[in-house]
Protein backbone atom coordinates (compact mmCIF):
# COMPACT_ATOMS: atom_id res chain seq x y z
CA UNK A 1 0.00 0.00 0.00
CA UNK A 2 1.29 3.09 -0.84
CA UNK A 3 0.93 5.17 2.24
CA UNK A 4 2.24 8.54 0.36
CA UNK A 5 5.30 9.28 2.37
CA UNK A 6 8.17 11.90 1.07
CA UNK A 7 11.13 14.07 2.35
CA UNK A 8 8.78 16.79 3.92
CA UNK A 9 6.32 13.94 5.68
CA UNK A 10 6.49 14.96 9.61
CA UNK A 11 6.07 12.75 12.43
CA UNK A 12 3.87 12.14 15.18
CA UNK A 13 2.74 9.41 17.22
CA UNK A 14 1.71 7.91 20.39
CA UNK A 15 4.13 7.41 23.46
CA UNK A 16 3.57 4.57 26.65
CA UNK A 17 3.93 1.30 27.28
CA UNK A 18 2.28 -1.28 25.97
CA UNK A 19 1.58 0.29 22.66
CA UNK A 20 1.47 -2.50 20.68
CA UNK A 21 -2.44 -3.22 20.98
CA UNK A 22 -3.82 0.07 19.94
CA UNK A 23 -5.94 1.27 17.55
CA UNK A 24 -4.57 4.79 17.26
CA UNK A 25 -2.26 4.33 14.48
CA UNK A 26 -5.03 3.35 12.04
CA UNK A 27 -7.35 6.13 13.20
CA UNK A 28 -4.48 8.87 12.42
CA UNK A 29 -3.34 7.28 9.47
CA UNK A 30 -6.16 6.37 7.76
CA UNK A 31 -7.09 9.91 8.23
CA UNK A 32 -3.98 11.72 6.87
CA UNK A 33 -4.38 9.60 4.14
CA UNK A 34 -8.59 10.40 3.73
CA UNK A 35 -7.76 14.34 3.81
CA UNK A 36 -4.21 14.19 2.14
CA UNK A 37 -1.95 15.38 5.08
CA UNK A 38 1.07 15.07 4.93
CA UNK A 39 1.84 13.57 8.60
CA UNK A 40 2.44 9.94 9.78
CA UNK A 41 1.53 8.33 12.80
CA UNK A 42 3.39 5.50 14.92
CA UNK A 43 3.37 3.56 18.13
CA UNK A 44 6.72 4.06 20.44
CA UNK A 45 6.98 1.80 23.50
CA UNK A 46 8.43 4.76 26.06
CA UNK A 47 9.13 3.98 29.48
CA UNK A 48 8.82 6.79 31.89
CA UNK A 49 12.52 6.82 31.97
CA UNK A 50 13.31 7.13 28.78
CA UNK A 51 10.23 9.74 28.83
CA UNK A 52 12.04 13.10 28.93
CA UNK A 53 14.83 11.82 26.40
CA UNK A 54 12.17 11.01 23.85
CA UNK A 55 10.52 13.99 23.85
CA UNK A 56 13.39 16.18 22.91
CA UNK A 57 14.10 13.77 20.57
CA UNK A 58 10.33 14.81 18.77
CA UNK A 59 10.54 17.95 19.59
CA UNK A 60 14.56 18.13 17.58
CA UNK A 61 12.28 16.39 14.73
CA UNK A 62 9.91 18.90 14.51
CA UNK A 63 6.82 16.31 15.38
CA UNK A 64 3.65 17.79 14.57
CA UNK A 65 3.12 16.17 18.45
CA UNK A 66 1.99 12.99 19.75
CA UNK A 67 -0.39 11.18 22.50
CA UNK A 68 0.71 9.90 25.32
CA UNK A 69 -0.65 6.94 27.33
CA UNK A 70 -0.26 5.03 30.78
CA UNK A 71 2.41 5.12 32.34
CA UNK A 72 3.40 8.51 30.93
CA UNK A 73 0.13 10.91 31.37
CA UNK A 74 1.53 12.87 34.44
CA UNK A 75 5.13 12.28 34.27
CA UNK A 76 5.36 14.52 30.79
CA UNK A 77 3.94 17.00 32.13
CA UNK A 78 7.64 18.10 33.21
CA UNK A 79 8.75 17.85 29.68
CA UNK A 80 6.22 20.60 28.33
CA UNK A 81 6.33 24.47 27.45
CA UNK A 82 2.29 25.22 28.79
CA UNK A 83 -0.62 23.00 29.74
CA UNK A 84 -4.12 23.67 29.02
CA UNK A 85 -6.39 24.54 31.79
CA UNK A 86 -8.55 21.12 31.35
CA UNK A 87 -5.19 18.90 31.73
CA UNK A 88 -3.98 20.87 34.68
CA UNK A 89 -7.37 20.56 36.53
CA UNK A 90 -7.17 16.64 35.49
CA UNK A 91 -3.50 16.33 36.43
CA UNK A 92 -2.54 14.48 33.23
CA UNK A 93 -1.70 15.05 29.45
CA UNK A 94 -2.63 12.85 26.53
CA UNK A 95 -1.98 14.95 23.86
CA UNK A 96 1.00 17.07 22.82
CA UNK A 97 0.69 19.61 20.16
CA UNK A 98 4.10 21.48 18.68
CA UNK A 99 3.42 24.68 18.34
CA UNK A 100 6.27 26.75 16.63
CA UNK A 101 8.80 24.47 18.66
CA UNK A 102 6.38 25.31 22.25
CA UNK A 103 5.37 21.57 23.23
CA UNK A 104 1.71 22.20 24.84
CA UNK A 105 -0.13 19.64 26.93
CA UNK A 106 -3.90 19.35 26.11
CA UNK A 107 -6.58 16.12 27.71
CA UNK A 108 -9.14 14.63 25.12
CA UNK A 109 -10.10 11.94 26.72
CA UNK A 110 -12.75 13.70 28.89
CA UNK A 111 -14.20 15.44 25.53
CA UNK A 112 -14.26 11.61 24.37
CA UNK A 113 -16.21 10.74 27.09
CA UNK A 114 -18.42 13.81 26.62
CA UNK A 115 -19.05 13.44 22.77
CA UNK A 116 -19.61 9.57 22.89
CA UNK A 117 -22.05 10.25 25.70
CA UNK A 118 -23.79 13.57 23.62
CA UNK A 119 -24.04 10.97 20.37
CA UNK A 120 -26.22 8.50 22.47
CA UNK A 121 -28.27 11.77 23.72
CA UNK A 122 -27.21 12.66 26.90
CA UNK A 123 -27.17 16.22 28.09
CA UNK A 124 -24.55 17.25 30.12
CA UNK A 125 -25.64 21.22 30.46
CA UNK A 126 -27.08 21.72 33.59
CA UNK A 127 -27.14 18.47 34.24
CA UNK A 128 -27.44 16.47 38.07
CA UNK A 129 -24.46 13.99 37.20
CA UNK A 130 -23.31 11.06 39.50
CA UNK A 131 -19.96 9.22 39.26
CA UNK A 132 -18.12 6.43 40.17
CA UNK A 133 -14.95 6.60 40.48
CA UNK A 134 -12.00 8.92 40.38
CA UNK A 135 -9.00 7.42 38.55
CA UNK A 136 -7.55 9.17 35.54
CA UNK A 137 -11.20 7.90 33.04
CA UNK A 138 -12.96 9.42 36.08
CA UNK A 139 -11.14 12.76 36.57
CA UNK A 140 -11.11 13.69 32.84
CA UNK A 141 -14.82 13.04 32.22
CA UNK A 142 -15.69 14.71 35.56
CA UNK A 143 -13.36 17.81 34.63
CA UNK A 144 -14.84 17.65 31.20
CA UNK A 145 -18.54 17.81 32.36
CA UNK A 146 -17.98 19.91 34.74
CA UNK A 147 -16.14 22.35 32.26
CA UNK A 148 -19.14 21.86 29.77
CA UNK A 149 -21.69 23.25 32.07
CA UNK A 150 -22.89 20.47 34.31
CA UNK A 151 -24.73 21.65 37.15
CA UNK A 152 -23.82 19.49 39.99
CA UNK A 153 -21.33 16.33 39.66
CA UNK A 154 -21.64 13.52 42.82
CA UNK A 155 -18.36 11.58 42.79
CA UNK A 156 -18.45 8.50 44.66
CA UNK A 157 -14.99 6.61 45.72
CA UNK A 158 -13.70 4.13 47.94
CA UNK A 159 -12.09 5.33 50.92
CA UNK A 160 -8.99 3.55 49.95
CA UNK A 161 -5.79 5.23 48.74
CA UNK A 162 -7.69 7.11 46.29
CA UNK A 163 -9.80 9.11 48.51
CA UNK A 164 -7.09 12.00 49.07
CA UNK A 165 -6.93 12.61 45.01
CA UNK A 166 -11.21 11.79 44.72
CA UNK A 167 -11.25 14.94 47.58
CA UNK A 168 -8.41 17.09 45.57
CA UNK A 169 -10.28 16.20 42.69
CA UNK A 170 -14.03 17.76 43.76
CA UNK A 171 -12.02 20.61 45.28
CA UNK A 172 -11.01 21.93 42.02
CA UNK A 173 -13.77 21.64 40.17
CA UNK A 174 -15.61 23.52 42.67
CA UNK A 175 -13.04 26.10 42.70
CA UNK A 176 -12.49 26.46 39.37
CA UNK A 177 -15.39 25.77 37.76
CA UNK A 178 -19.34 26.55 38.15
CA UNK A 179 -20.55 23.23 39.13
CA UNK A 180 -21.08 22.28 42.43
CA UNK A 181 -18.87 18.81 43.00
CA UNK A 182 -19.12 16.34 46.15
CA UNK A 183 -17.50 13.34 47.14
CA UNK A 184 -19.25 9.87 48.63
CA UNK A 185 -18.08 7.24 49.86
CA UNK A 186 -18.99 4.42 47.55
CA UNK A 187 -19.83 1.83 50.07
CA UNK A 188 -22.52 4.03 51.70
CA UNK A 189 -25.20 2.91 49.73
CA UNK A 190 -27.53 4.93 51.14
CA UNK A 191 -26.17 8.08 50.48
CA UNK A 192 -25.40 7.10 46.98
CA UNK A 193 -28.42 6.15 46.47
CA UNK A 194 -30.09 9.48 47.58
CA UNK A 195 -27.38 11.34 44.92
CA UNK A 196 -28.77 8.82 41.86
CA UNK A 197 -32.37 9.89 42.82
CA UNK A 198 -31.55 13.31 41.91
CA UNK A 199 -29.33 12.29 38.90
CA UNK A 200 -30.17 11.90 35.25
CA UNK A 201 -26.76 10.37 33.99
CA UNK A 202 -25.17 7.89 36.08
CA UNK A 203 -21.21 6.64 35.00
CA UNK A 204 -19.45 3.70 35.62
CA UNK A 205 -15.55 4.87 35.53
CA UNK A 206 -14.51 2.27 37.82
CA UNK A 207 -13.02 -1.61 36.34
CA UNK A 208 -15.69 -3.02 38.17
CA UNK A 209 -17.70 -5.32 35.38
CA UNK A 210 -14.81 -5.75 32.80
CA UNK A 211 -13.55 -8.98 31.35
CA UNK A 212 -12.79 -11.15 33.17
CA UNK A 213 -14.87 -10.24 36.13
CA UNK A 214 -18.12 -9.70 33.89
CA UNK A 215 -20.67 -10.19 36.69
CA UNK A 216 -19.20 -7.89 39.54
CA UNK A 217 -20.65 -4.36 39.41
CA UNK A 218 -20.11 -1.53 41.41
CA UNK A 219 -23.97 -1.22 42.03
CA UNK A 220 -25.59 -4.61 43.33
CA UNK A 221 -29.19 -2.65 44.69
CA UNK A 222 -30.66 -2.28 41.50
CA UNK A 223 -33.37 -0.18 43.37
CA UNK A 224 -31.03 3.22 42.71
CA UNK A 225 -32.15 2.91 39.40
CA UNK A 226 -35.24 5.26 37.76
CA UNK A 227 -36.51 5.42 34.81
CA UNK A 228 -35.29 8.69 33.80
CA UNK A 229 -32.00 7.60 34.61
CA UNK A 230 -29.28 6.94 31.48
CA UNK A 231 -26.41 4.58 32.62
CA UNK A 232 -23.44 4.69 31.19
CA UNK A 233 -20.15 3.11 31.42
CA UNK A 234 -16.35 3.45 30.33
CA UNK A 235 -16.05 -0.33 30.20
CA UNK A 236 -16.89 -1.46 26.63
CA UNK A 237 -15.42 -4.83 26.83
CA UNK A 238 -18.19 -6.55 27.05
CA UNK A 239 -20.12 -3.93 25.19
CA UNK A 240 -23.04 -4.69 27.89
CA UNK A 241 -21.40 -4.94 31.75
CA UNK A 242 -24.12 -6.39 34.58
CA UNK A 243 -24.38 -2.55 35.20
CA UNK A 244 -25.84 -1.81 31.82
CA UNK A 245 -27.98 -4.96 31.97
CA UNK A 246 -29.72 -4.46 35.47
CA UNK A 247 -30.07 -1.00 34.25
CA UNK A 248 -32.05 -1.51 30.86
CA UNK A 249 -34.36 -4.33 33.07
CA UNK A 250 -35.22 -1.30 35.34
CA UNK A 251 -35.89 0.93 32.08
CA UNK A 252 -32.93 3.21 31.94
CA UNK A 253 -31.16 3.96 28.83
CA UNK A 254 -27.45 2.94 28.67
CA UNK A 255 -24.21 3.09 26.57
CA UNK A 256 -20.57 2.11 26.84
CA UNK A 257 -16.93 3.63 26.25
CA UNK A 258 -16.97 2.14 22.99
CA UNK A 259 -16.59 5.27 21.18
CA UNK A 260 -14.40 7.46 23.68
CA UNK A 261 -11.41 6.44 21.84
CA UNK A 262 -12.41 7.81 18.85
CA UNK A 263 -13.70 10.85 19.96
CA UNK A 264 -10.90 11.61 21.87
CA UNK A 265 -8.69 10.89 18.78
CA UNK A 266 -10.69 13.32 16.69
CA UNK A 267 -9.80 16.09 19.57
CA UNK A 268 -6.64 15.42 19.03
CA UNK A 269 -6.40 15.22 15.58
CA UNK A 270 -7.90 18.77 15.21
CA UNK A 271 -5.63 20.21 17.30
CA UNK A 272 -2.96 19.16 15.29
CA UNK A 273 -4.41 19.71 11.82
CA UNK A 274 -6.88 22.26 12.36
CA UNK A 275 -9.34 20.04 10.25
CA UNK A 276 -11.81 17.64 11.60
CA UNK A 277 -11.51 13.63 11.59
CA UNK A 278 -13.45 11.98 8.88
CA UNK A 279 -15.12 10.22 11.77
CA UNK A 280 -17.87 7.98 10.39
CA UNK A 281 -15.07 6.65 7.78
CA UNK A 282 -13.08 5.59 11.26
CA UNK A 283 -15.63 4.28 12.87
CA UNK A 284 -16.61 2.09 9.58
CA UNK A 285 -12.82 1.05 9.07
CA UNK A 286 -10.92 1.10 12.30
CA UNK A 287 -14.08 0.16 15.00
C-alpha cells in the first residue's frame, strides 16, 4: 500500500507502554491519508525513563506532536512548554501539540467521554451527574462535564488510597469551575443512592464489570435505578457490563466507552491539523 510518504512527511505518534495493541495508528493514518496530510503516525513503546529523552528527541524532529498513554500521562507533564487549563485541573496530558517548537499539553479523553455520551443523547448542560470513580477515566470526564456546564457532579470513591486525590479532585472543580462537585463514599449505599435519585446520567468509571470479572458491578441494589436515569459506562469490553444490563431491566437507557477512543482521537487530531476527523469513515474502518 502506498501510504504517500516523502522528504517533507512529519512525524507524530503515540508514546507509553504497551503500545502494541492500539488502535490509534489506524485512526491517524487512515485519516492523513482520507484528507491528504502530509503527517504519519506510529506507536513508540516509552518507558517513563526514557520519557524526557524522547521527547526532545520529537521535539529536535519537529513532530507535529503525539499522544501519550499510561504510564506517561503525568510524568510529561515536566517535559512541556504550557498545559491547558482542562489537563492541569485533570492532572494528566494525553496529547502534545508542537506549536512553533512550544510543546503544549492538552486532555481529550474527557471530551471523548463527553461526545460519545452527547451521540447517544445525553445532556450534560445543567445536568445532576453522578460518578463512580475517580481514577484518571474518572477525573477527565468529571473535569470535562464539569467544564461543559454540568450543574452538579456527585463523585463517589472508595475510601482507599484514592480518597485524598477523589477529595483534591471535587475541590477543584468547585473552585475552578461553576458546578457544584461532592464526594461519597462508595460503600454508603444509602447516600449514593439518595445522589442517583436526583441524577439523570449515572457513570461507571470504575473496572468493576470488565472482562474477566463480567458479573461484579459496582452497584448490586438495582433499586437506585429510575426510569429517567441513562447509565453509562467506560467499560466497553463486554459492550453490555451487569451494570448496563440491570439497568435496561429497570428501564434506563445505557451506553458504553466504545466510542471514547475515537472521539478523543478526533480532539486530538484537530488540534494538530486544524481540520476535523473523517469520523464515520473511522468508525466504519478502524471500529
Amino acid at each position: 500500500m502506498d501510504y504517500g510518504i516523502s522528504g517533507t512527511t512529519r512525524l507524530g505518534g503515540l508514546l507509553g507502554s504497551p503500545v502494541s495493541h492500539s488502535l490509534s495508528p489506524a485512526m491517524h493514518n487512515i485519516s492523513f491519508q482520507a484528507l491528504g496530510i502530509d503527517f504519519v503516525y506510529l506507536a513508540f513503546n516509552v518507558t517513563e525513563d526514557k520519557l524526557r529523552e524522547t521527547v526532545h528527541v520529537l521535539r529536535d524532529l519537529n513532530a507535529y506532536g503525539f499522544n501519550v498513554t499510561m504510564p506517561c500521562k503525568k510524568a510529561v507533564m515536566e517535559c512541556l512548554d504550557g498545559i491547558s487549563k482542562e489537563a492541569e485541573m485533570i492532572g494528566a496530558v494525553n496529547t502534545v501539540v508542537n506549536r512553533d517548537g512550544k510543546l503544549i499539553g492538552y486532555n481529550t479523553d474527557g471530551i471523548g467521554y463527553v461526545e460519545s455520551a452527547r451521540e447517544n443523547g445525553v445532556r450534560i448542560e445543567g445536568s445532576e451527574i453522578t460518578l463512580l470513580g475517580a481514577g484518571g477515566a474518572a477525573a477527565a470526564a468529571a473535569v470535562q462535564m464539569a467544564l461543559e456546564g454540568a450543574a452538579k457532579i456527585h463523585i463517589a470513591n472508595r475510601r482507599s488510597r484514592s480518597w485524598r486525590a477523589a477529595q483534591m479532585l471535587v475541590d477543584t472543580i468547585s473552585r475552578e469551575t461553576s458546578c457544584e462537585a461532592d464526594l461519597t463514599d462508595l460503600e454508603d449505599l444509602s447516600a449514593l443512592a439518595e445522589k442517583i435519585a436526583h441524577s439523570s446520567l449515572l457513570t461507571n468509571a470504575t473496572s468493576v464489570g470488565m472482562i474477566p470479572d463480567t458479573d461484579a458491578t459496582p452497584l448490586p441494589d438495582t433499586s437506585v435505578f429510575h426510569k429517567g436515569l441513562t447509565v453509562s459506562d467506560v467499560i466497553y469490553e463486554p459492550a453490555r457490563t451487569r451494570l448496563m444490563r440491570e439497568a435496561e431491566e429497570c428501564g434506563c437507557r445505557t451506553h458504553n466507552g466504545m466510542y471514547m477512543l475515537l472521539h478523543q482521537g478526533a480532539a486530538a487530531f484537530r488540534l494538530w491539523t486544524g481540520r476535523k476527523m473523517p469520523v464515520e469513515l473511522i468508525r466504519e474502518k478502524v471500529f
